[in-house]
PDB file of N, CA and C in Angstrom:
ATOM      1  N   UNK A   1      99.483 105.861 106.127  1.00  0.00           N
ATOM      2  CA  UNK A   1      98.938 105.687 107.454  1.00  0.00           C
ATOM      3  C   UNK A   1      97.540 106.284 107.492  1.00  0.00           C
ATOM      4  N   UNK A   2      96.657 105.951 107.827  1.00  0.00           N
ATOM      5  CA  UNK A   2      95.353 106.082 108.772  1.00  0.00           C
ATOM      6  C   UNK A   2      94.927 106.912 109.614  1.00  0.00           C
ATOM      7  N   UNK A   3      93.859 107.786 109.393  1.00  0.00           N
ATOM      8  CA  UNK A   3      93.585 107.899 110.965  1.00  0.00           C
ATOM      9  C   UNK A   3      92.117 108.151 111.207  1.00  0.00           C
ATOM     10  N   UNK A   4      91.519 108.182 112.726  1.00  0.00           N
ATOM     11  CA  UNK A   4      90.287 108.097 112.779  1.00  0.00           C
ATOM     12  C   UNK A   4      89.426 106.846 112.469  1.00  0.00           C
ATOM     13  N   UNK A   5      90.430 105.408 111.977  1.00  0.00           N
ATOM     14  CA  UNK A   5      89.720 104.362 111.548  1.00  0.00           C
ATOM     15  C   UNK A   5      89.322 103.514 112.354  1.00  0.00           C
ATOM     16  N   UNK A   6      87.845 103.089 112.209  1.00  0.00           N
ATOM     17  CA  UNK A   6      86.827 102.615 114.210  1.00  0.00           C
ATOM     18  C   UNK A   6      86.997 101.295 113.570  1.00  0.00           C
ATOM     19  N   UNK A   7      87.571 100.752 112.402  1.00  0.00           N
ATOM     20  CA  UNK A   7      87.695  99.577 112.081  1.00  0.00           C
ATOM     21  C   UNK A   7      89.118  99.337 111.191  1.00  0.00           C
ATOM     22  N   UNK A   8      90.218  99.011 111.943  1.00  0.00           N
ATOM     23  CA  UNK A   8      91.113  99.255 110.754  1.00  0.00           C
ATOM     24  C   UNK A   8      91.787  97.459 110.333  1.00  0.00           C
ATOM     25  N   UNK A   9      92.082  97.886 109.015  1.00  0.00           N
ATOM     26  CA  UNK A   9      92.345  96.721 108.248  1.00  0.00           C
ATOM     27  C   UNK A   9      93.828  96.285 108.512  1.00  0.00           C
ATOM     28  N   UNK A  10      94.350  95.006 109.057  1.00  0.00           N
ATOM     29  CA  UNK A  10      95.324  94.403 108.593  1.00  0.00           C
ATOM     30  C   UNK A  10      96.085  94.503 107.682  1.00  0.00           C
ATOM     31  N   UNK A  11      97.273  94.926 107.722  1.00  0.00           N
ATOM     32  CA  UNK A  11      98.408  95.401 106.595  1.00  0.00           C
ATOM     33  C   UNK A  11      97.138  96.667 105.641  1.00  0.00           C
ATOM     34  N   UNK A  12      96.666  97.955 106.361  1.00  0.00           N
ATOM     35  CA  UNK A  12      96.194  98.639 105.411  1.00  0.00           C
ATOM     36  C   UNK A  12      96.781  98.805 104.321  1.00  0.00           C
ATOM     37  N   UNK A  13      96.499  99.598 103.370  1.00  0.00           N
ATOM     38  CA  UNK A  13      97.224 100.116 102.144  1.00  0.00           C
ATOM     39  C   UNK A  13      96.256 101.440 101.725  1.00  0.00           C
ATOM     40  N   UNK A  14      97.286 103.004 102.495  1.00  0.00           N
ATOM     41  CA  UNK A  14      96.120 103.893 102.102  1.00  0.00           C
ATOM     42  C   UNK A  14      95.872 104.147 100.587  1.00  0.00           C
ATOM     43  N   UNK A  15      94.557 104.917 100.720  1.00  0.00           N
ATOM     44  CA  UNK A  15      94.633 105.652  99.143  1.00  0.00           C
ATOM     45  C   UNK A  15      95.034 107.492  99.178  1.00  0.00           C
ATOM     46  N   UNK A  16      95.652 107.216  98.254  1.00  0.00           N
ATOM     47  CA  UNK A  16      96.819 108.982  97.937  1.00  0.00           C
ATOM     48  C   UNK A  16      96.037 109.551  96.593  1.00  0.00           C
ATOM     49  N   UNK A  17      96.350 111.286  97.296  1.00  0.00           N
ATOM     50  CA  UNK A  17      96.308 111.648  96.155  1.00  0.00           C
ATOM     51  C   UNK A  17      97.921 112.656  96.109  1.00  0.00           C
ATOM     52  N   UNK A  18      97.793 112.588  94.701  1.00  0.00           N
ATOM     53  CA  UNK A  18      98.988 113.000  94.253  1.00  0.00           C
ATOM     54  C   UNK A  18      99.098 114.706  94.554  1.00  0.00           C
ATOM     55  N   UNK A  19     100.129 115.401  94.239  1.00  0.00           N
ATOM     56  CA  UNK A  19      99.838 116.656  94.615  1.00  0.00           C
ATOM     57  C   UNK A  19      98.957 117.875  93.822  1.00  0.00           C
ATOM     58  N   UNK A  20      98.784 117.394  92.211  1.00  0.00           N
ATOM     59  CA  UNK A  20      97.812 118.038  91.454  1.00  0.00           C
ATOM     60  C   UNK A  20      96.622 117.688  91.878  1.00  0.00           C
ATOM     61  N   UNK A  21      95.971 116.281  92.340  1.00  0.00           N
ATOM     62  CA  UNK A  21      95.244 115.744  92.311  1.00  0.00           C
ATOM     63  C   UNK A  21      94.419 116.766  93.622  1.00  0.00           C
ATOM     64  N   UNK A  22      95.394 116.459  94.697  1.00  0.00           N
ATOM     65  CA  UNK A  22      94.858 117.663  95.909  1.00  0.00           C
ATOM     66  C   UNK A  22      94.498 119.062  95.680  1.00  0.00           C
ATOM     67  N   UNK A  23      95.057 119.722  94.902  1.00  0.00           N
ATOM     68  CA  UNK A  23      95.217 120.648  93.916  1.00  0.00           C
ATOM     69  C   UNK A  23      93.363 121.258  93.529  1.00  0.00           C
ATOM     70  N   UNK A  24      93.349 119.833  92.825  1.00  0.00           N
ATOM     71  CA  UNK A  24      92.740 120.196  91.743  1.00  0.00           C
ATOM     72  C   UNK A  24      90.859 119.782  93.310  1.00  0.00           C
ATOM     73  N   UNK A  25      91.429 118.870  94.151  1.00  0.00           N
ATOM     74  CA  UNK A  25      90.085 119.170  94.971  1.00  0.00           C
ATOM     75  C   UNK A  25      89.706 119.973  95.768  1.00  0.00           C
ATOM     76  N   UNK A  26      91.160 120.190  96.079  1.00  0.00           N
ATOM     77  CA  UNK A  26      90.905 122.262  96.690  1.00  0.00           C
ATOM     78  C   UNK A  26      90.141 122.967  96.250  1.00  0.00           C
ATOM     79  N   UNK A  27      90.327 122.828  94.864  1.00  0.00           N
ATOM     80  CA  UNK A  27      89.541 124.298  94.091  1.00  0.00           C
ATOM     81  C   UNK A  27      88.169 123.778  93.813  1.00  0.00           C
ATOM     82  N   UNK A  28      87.783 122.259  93.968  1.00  0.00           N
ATOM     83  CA  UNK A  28      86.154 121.645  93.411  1.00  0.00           C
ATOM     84  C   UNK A  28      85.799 122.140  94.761  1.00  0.00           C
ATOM     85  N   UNK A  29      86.293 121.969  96.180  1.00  0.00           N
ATOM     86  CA  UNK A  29      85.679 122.470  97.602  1.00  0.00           C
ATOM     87  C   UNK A  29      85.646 123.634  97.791  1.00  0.00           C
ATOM     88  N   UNK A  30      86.785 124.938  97.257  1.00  0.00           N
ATOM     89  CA  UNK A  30      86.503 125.927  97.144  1.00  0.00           C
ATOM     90  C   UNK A  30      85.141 126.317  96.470  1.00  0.00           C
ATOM     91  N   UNK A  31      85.240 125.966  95.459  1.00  0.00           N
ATOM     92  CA  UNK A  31      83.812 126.278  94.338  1.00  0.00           C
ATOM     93  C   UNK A  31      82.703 125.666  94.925  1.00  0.00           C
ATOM     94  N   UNK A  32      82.591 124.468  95.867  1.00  0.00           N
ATOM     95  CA  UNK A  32      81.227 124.340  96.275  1.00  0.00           C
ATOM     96  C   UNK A  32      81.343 125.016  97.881  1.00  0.00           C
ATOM     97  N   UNK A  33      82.222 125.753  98.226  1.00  0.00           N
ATOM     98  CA  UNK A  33      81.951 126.336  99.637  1.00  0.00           C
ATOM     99  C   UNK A  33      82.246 125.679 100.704  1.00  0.00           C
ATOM    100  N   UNK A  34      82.071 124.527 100.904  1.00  0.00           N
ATOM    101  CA  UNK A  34      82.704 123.526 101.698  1.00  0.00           C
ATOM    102  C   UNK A  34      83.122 121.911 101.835  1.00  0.00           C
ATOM    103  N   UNK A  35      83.631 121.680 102.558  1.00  0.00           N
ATOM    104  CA  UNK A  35      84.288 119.777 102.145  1.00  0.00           C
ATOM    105  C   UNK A  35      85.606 119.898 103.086  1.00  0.00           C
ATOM    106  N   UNK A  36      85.693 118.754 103.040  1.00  0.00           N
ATOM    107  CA  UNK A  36      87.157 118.352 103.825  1.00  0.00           C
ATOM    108  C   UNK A  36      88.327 117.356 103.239  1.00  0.00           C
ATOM    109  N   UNK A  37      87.257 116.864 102.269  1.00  0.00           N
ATOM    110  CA  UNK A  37      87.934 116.180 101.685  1.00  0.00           C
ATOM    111  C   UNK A  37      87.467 115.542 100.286  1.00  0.00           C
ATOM    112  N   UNK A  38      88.053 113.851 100.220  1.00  0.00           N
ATOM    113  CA  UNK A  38      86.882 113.493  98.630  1.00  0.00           C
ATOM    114  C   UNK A  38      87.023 112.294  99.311  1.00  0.00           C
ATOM    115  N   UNK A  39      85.611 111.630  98.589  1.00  0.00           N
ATOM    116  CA  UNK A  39      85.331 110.338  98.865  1.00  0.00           C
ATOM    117  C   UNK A  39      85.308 109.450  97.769  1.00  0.00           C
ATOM    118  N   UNK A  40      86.158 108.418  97.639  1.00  0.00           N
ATOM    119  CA  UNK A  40      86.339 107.605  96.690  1.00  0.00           C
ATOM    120  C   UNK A  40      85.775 105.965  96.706  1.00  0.00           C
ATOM    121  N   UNK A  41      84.668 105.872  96.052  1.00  0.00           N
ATOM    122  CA  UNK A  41      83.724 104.535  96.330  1.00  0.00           C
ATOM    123  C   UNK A  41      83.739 103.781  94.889  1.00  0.00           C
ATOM    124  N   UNK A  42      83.423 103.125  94.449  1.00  0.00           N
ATOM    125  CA  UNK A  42      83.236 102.171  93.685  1.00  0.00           C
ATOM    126  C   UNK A  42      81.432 101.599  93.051  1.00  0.00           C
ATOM    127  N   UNK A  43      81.410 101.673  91.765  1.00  0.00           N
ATOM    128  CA  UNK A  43      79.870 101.390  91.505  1.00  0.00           C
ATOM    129  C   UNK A  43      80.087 100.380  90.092  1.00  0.00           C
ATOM    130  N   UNK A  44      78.513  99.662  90.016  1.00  0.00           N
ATOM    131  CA  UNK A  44      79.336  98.022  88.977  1.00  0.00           C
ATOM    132  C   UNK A  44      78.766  99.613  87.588  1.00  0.00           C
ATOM    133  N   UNK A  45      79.098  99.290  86.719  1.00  0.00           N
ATOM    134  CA  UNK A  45      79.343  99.689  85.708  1.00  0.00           C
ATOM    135  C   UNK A  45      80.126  99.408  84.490  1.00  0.00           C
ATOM    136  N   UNK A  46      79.873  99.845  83.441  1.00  0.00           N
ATOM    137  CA  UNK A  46      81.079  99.425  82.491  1.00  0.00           C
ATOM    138  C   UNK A  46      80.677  97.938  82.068  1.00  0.00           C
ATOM    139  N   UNK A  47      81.784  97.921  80.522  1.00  0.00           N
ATOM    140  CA  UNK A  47      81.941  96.419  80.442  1.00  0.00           C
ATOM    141  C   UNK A  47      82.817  95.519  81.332  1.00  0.00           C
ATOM    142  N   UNK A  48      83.250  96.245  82.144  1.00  0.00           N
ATOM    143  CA  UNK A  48      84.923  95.270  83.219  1.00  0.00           C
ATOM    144  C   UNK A  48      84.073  94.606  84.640  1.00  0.00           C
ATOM    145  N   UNK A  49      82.985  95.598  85.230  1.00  0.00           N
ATOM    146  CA  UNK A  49      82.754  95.670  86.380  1.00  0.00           C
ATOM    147  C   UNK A  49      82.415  96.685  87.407  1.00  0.00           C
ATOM    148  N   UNK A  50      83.148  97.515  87.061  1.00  0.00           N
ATOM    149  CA  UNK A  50      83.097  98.608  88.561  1.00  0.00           C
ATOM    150  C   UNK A  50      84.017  99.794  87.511  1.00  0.00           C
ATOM    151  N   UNK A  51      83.550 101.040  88.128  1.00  0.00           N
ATOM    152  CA  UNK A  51      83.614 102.479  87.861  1.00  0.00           C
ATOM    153  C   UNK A  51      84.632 103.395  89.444  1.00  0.00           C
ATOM    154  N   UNK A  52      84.977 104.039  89.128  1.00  0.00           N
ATOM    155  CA  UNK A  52      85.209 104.971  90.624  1.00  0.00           C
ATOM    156  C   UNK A  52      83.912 105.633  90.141  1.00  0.00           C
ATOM    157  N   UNK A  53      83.828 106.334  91.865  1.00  0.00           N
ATOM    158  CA  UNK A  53      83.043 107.974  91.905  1.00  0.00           C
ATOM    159  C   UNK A  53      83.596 108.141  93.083  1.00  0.00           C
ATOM    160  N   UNK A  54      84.114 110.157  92.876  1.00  0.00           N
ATOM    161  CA  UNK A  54      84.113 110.302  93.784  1.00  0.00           C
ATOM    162  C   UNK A  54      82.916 111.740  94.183  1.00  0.00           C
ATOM    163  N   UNK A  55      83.123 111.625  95.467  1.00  0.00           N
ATOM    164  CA  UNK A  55      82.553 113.044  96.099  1.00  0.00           C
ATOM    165  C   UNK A  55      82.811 113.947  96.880  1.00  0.00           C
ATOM    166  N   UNK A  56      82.582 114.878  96.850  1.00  0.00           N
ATOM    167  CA  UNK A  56      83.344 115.918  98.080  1.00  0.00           C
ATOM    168  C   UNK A  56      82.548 115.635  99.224  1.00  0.00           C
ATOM    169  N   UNK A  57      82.873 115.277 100.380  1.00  0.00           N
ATOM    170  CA  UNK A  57      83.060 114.893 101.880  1.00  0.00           C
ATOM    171  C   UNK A  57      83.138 115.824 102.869  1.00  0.00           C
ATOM    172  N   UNK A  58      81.967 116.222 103.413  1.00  0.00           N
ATOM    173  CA  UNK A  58      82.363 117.236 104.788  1.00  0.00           C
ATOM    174  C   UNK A  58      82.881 116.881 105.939  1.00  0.00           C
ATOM    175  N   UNK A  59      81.784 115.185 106.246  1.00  0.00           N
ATOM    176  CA  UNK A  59      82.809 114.164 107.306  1.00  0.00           C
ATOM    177  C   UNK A  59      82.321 112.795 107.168  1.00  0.00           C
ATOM    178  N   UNK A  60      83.486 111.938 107.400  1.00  0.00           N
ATOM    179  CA  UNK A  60      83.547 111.092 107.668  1.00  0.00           C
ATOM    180  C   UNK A  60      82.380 110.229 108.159  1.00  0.00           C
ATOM    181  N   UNK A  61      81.611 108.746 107.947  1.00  0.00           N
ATOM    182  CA  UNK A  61      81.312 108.367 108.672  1.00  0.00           C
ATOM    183  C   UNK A  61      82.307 107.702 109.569  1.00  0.00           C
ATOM    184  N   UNK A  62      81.599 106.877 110.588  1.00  0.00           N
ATOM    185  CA  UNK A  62      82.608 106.386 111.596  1.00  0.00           C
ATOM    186  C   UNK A  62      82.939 104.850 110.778  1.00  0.00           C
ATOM    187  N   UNK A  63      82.228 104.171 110.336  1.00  0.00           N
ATOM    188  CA  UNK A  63      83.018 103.447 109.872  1.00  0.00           C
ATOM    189  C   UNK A  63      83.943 103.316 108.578  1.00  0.00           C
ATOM    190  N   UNK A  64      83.839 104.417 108.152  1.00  0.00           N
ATOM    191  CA  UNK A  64      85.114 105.052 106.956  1.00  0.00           C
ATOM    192  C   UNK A  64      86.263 105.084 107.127  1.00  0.00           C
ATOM    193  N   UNK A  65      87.386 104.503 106.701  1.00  0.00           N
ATOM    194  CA  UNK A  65      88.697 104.981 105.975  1.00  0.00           C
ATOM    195  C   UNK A  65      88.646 105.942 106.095  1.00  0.00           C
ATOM    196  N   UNK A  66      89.716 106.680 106.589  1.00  0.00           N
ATOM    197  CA  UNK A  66      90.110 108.039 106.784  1.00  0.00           C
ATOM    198  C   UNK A  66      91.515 108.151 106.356  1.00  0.00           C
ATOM    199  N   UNK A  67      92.165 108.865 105.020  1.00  0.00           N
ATOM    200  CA  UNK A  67      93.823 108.858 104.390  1.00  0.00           C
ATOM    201  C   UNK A  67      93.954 110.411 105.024  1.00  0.00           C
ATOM    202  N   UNK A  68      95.409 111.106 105.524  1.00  0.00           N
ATOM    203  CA  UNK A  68      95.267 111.748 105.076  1.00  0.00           C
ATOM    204  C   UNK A  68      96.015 112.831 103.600  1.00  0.00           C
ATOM    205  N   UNK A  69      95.663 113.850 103.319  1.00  0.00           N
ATOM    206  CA  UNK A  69      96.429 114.175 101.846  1.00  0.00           C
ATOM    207  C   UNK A  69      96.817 115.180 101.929  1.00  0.00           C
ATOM    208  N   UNK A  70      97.329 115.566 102.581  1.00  0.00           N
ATOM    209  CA  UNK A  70      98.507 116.889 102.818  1.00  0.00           C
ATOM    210  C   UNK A  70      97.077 117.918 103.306  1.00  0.00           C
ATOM    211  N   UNK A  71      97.885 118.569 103.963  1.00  0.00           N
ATOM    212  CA  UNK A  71      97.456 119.931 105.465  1.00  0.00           C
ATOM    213  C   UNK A  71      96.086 119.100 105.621  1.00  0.00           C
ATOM    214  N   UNK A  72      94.853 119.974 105.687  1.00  0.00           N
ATOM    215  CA  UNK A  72      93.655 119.368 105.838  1.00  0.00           C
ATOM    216  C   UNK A  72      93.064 118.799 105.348  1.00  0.00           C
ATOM    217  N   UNK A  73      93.024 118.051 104.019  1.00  0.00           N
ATOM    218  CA  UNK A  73      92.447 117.733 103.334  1.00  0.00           C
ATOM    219  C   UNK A  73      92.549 115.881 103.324  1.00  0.00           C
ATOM    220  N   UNK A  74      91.615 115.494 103.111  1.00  0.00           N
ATOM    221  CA  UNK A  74      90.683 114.126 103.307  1.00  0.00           C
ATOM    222  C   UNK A  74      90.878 112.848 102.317  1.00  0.00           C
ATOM    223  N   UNK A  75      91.062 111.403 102.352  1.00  0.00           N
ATOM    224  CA  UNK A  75      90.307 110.999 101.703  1.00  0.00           C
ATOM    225  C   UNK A  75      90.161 109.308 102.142  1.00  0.00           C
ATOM    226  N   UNK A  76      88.373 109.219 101.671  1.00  0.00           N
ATOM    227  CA  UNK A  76      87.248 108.719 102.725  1.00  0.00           C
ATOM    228  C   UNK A  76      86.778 107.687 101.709  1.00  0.00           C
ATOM    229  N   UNK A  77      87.155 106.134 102.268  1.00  0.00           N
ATOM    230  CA  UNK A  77      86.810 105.434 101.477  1.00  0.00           C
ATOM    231  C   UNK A  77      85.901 104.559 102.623  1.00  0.00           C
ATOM    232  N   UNK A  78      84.755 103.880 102.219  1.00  0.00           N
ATOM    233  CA  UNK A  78      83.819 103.558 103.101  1.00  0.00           C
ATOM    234  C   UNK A  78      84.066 101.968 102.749  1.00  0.00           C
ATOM    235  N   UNK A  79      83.793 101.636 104.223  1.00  0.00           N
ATOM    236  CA  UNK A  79      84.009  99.375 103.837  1.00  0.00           C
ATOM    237  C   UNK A  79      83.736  99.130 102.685  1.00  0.00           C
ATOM    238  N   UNK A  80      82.569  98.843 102.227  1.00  0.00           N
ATOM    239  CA  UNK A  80      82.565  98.461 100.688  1.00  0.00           C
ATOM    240  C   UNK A  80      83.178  98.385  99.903  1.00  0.00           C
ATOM    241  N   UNK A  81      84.175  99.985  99.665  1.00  0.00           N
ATOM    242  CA  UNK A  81      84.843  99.944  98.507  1.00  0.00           C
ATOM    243  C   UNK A  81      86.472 100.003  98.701  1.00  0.00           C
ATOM    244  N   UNK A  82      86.639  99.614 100.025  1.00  0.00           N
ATOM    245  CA  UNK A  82      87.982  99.604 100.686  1.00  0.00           C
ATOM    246  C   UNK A  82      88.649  98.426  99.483  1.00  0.00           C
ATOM    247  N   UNK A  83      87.914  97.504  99.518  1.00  0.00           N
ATOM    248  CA  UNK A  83      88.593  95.873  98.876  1.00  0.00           C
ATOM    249  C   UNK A  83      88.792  96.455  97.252  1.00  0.00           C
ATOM    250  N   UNK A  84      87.991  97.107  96.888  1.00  0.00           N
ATOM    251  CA  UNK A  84      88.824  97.267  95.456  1.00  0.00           C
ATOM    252  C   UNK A  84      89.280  97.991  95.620  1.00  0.00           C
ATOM    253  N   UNK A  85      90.021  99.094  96.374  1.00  0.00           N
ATOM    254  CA  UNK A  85      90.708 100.585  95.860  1.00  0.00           C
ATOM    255  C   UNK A  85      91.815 100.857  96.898  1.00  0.00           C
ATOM    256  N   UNK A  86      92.458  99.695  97.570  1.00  0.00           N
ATOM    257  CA  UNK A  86      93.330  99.542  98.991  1.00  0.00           C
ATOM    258  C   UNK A  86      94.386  99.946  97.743  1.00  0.00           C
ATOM    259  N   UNK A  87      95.134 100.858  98.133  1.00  0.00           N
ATOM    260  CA  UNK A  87      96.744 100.991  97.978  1.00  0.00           C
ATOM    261  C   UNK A  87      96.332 102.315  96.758  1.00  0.00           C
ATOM    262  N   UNK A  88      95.522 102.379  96.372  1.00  0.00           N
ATOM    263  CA  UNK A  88      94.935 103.489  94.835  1.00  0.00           C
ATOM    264  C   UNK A  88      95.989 104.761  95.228  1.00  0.00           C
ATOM    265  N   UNK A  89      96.525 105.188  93.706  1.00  0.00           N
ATOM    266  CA  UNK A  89      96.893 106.353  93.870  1.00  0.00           C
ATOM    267  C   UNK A  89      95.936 107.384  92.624  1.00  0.00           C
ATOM    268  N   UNK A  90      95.859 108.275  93.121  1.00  0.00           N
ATOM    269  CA  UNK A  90      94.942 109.276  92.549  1.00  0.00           C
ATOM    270  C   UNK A  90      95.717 110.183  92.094  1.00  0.00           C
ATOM    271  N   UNK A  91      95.806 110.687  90.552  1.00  0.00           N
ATOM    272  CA  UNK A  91      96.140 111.649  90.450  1.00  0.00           C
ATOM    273  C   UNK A  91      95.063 112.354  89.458  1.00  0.00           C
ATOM    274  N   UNK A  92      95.879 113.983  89.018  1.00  0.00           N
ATOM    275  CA  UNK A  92      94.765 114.594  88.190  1.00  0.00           C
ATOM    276  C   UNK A  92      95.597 115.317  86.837  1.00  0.00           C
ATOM    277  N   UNK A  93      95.487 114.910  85.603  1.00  0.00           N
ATOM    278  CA  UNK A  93      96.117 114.973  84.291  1.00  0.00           C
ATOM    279  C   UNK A  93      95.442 115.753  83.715  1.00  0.00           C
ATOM    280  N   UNK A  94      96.665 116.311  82.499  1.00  0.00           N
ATOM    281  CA  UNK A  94      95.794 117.006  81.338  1.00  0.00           C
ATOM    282  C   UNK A  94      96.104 116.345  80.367  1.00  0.00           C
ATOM    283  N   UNK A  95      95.594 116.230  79.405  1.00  0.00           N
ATOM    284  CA  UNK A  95      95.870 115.524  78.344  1.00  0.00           C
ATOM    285  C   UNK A  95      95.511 116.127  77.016  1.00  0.00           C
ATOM    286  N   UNK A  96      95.991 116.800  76.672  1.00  0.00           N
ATOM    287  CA  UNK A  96      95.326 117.685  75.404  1.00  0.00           C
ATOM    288  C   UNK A  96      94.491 118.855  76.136  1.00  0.00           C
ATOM    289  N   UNK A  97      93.400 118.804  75.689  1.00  0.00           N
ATOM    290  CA  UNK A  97      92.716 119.455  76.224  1.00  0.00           C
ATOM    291  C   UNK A  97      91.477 119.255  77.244  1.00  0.00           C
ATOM    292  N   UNK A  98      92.086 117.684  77.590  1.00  0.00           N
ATOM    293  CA  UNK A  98      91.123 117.107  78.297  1.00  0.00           C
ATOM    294  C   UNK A  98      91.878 116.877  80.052  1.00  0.00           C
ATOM    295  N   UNK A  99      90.664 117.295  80.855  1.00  0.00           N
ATOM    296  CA  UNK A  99      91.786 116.962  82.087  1.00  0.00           C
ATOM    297  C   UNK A  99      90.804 115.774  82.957  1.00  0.00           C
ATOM    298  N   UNK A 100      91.557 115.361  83.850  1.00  0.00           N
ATOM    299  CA  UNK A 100      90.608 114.044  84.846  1.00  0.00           C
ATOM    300  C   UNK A 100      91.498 113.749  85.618  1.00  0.00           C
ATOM    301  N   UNK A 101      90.874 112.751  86.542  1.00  0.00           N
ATOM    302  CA  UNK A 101      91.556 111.887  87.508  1.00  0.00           C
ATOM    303  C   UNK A 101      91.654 110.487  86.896  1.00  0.00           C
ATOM    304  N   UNK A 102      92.853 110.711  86.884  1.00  0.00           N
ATOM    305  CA  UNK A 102      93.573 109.424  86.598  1.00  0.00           C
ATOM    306  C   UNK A 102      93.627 108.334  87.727  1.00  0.00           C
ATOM    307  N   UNK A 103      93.407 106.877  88.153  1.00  0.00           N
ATOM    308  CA  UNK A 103      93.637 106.008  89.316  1.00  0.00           C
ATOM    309  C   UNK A 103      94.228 104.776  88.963  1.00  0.00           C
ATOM    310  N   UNK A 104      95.645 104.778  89.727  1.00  0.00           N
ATOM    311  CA  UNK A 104      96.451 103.513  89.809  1.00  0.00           C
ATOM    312  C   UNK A 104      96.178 102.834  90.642  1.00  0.00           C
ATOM    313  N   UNK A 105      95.408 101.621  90.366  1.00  0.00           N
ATOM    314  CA  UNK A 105      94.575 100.287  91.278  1.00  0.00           C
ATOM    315  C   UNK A 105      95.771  99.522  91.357  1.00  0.00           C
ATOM    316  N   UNK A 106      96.417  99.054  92.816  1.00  0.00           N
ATOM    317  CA  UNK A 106      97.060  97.760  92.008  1.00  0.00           C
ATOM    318  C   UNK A 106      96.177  96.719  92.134  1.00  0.00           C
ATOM    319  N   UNK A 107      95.105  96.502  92.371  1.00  0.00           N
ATOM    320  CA  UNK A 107      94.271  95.655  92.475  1.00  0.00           C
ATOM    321  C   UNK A 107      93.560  95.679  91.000  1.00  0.00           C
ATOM    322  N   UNK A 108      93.497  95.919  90.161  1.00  0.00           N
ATOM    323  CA  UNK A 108      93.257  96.036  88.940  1.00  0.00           C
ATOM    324  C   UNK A 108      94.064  94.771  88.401  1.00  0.00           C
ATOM    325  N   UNK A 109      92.840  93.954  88.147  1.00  0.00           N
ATOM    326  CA  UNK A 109      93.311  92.561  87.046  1.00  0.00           C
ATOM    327  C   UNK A 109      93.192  92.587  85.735  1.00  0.00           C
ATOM    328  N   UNK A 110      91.957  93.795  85.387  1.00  0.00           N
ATOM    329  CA  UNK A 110      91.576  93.971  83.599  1.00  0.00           C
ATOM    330  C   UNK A 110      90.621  95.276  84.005  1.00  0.00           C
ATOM    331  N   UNK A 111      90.933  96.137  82.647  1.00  0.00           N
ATOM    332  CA  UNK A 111      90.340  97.311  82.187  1.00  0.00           C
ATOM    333  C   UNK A 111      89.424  97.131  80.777  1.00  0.00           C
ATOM    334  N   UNK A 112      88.361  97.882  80.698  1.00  0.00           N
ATOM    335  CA  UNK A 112      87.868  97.275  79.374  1.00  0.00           C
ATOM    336  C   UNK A 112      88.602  98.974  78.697  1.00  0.00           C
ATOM    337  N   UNK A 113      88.130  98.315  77.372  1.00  0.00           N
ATOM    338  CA  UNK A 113      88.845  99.293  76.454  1.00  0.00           C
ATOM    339  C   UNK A 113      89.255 100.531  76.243  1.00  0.00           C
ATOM    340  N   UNK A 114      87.788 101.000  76.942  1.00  0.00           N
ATOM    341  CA  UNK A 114      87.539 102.513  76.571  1.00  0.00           C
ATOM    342  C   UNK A 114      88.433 103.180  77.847  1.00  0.00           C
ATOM    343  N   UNK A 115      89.220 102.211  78.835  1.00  0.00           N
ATOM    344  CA  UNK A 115      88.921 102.640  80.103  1.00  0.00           C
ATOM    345  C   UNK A 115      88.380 103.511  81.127  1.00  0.00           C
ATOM    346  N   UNK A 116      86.516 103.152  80.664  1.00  0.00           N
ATOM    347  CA  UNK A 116      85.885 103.663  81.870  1.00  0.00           C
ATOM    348  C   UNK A 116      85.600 102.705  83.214  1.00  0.00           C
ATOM    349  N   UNK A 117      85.969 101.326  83.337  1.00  0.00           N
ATOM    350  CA  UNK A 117      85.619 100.252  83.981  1.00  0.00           C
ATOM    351  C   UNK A 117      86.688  99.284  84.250  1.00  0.00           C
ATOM    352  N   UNK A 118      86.508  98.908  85.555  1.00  0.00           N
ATOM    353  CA  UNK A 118      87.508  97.895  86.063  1.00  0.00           C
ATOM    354  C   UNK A 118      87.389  96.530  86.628  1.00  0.00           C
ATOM    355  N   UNK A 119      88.184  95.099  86.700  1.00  0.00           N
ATOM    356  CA  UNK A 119      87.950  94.349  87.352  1.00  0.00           C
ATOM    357  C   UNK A 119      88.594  94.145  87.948  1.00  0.00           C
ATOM    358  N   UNK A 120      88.654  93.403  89.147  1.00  0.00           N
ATOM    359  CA  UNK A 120      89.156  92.951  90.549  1.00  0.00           C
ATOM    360  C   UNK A 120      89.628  91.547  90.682  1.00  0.00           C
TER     361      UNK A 120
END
């Protein structure tokens, strides 16, 4: 569910983050002092198409997606990048010694190899 949305979409599908994932943006907003949340947008990149980025978010614009992700915390996807990243779940992995955010698109038709890049 939604909230705060000055434009909301037909059959939305929010984007989640998982509970490490919240976790792990607590402590990036702790360390920069303030935020409310993260903002998850989309840029062309890659061999597939499109990249995530996200950013830490103090507020909302008004025409933003507003999820929310347990107690106060945010996440702010702006029109643009609503159409590729509707339903996304976010989480945050370790993998050896490597850690990241991991994102389950179901809108994801093809990944190129390396998976840094996605298509729609």
């Amino acid at each position: 569910m939604s909230v705060n949305n000055a434009n909301p979409v037909e059959n939305e599908q929010p984007v989640t983050l998982t509970e490490a994932a919240a976790a792990h943006v607590r402590k990036l907003i702790e360390q920069r002092g303030s935020g409310r949340g993260i903002r998850l947008g989309v840029s062309a990149m890659g061999c597939s198409g499109f990249g995530y980025v996200l950013d830490i978010v103090d507020e909302p614009n008004p025409e933003d997606r507003v999820f929310p992700a347990g107690g106060d915390l945010i996440v702010v996807v702006g029109p643009e990048a609503y159409p590729y990243v509707k339903g996304t779940r976010i989480d945050f992995v370790r993998e050896g010694l490597n850690r990241s955010f991991k994102f389950d698109n179901p809108n994801v038709q093809a990944t190129c190899g390396c998976g840094e890049s996605f298509a729609v």
